[in-house]
C-alpha atoms as a PDB file:
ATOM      1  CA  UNK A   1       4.002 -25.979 -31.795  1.00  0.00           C
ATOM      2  CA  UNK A   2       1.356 -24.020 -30.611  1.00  0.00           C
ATOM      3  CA  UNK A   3       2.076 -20.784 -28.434  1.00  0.00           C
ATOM      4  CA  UNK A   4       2.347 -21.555 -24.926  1.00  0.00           C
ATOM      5  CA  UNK A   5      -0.420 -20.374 -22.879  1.00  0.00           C
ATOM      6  CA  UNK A   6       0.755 -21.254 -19.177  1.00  0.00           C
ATOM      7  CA  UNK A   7       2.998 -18.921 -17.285  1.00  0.00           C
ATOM      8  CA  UNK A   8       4.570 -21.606 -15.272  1.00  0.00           C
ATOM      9  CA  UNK A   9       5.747 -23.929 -18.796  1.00  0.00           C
ATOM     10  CA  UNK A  10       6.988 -20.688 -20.378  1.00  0.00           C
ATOM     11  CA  UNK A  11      10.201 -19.802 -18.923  1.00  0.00           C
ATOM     12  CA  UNK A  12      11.271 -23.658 -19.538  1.00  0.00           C
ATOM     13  CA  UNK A  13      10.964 -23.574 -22.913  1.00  0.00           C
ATOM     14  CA  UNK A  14      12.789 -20.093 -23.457  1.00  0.00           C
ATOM     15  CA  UNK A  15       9.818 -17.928 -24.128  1.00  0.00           C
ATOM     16  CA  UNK A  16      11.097 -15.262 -21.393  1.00  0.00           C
ATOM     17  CA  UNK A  17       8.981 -12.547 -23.382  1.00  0.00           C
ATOM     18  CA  UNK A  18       5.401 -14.545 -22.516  1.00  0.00           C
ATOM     19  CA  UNK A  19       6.267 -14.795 -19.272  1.00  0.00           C
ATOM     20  CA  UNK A  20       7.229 -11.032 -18.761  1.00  0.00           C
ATOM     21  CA  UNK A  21       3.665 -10.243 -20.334  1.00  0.00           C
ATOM     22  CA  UNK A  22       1.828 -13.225 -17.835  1.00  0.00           C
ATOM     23  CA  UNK A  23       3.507 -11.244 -15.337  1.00  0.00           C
ATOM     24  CA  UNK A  24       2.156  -8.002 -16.227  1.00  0.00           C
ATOM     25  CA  UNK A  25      -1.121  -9.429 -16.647  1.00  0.00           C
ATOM     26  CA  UNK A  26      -1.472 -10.879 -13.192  1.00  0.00           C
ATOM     27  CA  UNK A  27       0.050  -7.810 -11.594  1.00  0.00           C
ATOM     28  CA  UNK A  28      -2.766  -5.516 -13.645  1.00  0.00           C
ATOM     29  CA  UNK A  29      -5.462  -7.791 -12.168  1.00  0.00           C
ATOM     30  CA  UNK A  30      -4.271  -8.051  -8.684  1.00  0.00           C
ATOM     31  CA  UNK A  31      -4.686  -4.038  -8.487  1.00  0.00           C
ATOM     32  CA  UNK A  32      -7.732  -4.114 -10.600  1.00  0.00           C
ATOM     33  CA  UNK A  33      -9.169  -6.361  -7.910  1.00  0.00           C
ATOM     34  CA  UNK A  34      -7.777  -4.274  -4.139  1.00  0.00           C
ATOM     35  CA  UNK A  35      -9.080  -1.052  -6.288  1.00  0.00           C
ATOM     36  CA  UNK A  36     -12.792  -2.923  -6.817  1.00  0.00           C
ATOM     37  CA  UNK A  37     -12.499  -4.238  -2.928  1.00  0.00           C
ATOM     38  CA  UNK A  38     -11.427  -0.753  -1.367  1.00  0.00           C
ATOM     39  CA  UNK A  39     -13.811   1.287  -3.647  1.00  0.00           C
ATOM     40  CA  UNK A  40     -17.172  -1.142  -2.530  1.00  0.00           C
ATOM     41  CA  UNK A  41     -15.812  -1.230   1.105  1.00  0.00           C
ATOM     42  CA  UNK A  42     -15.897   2.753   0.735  1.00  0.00           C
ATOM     43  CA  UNK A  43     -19.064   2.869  -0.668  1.00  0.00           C
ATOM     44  CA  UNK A  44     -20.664   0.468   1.898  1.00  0.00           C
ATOM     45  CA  UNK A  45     -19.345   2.221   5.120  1.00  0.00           C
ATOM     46  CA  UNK A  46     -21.148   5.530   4.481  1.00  0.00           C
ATOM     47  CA  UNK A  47     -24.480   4.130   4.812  1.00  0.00           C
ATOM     48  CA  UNK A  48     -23.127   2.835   7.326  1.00  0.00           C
ATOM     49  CA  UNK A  49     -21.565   5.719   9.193  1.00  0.00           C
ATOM     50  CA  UNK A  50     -24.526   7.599   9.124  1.00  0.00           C
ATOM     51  CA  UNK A  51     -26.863   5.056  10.432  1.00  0.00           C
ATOM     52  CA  UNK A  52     -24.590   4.759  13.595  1.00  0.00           C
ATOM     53  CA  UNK A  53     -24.667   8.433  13.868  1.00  0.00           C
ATOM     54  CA  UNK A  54     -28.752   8.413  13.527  1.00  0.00           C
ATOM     55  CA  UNK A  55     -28.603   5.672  16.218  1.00  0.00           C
ATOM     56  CA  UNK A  56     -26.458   7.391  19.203  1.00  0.00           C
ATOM     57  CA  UNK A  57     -28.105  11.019  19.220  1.00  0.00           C
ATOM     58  CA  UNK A  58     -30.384  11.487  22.154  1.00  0.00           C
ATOM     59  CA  UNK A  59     -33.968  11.175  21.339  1.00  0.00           C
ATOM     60  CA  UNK A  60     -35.544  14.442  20.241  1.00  0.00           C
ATOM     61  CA  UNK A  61     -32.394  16.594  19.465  1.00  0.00           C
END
């Protein structure tokens, strides 16, 4: 029988190991993916920032 690939069959057929490492997996991507969205929403407000600080000085100061 081939090695079971999906994390929600593994636990039923015993194969608690596989389904400790699907676990890990998913939890490892999850935070892979809030790091990428934080980082790029960090990146993208400092343009940002400083073109709304451009925009509300008084003219010629």
């Amino acid at each position: 029988m081939p090695r079971l690939r999906l994390p929600a069959v593994a636990p039923g057929h015993g194969d608690d190991g596989q389904a400790g490492g699907f676990s890990r997996q998913l939890l490892l991507n999850l935070v892979g993916i809030v790091l990428a969205g934080t980082l790029t929403l960090l990146v993208q407000k400092r343009p940002w920032t400083r073109r709304r600080r451009a925009m509300s000085k008084p003219a010629g100061a």
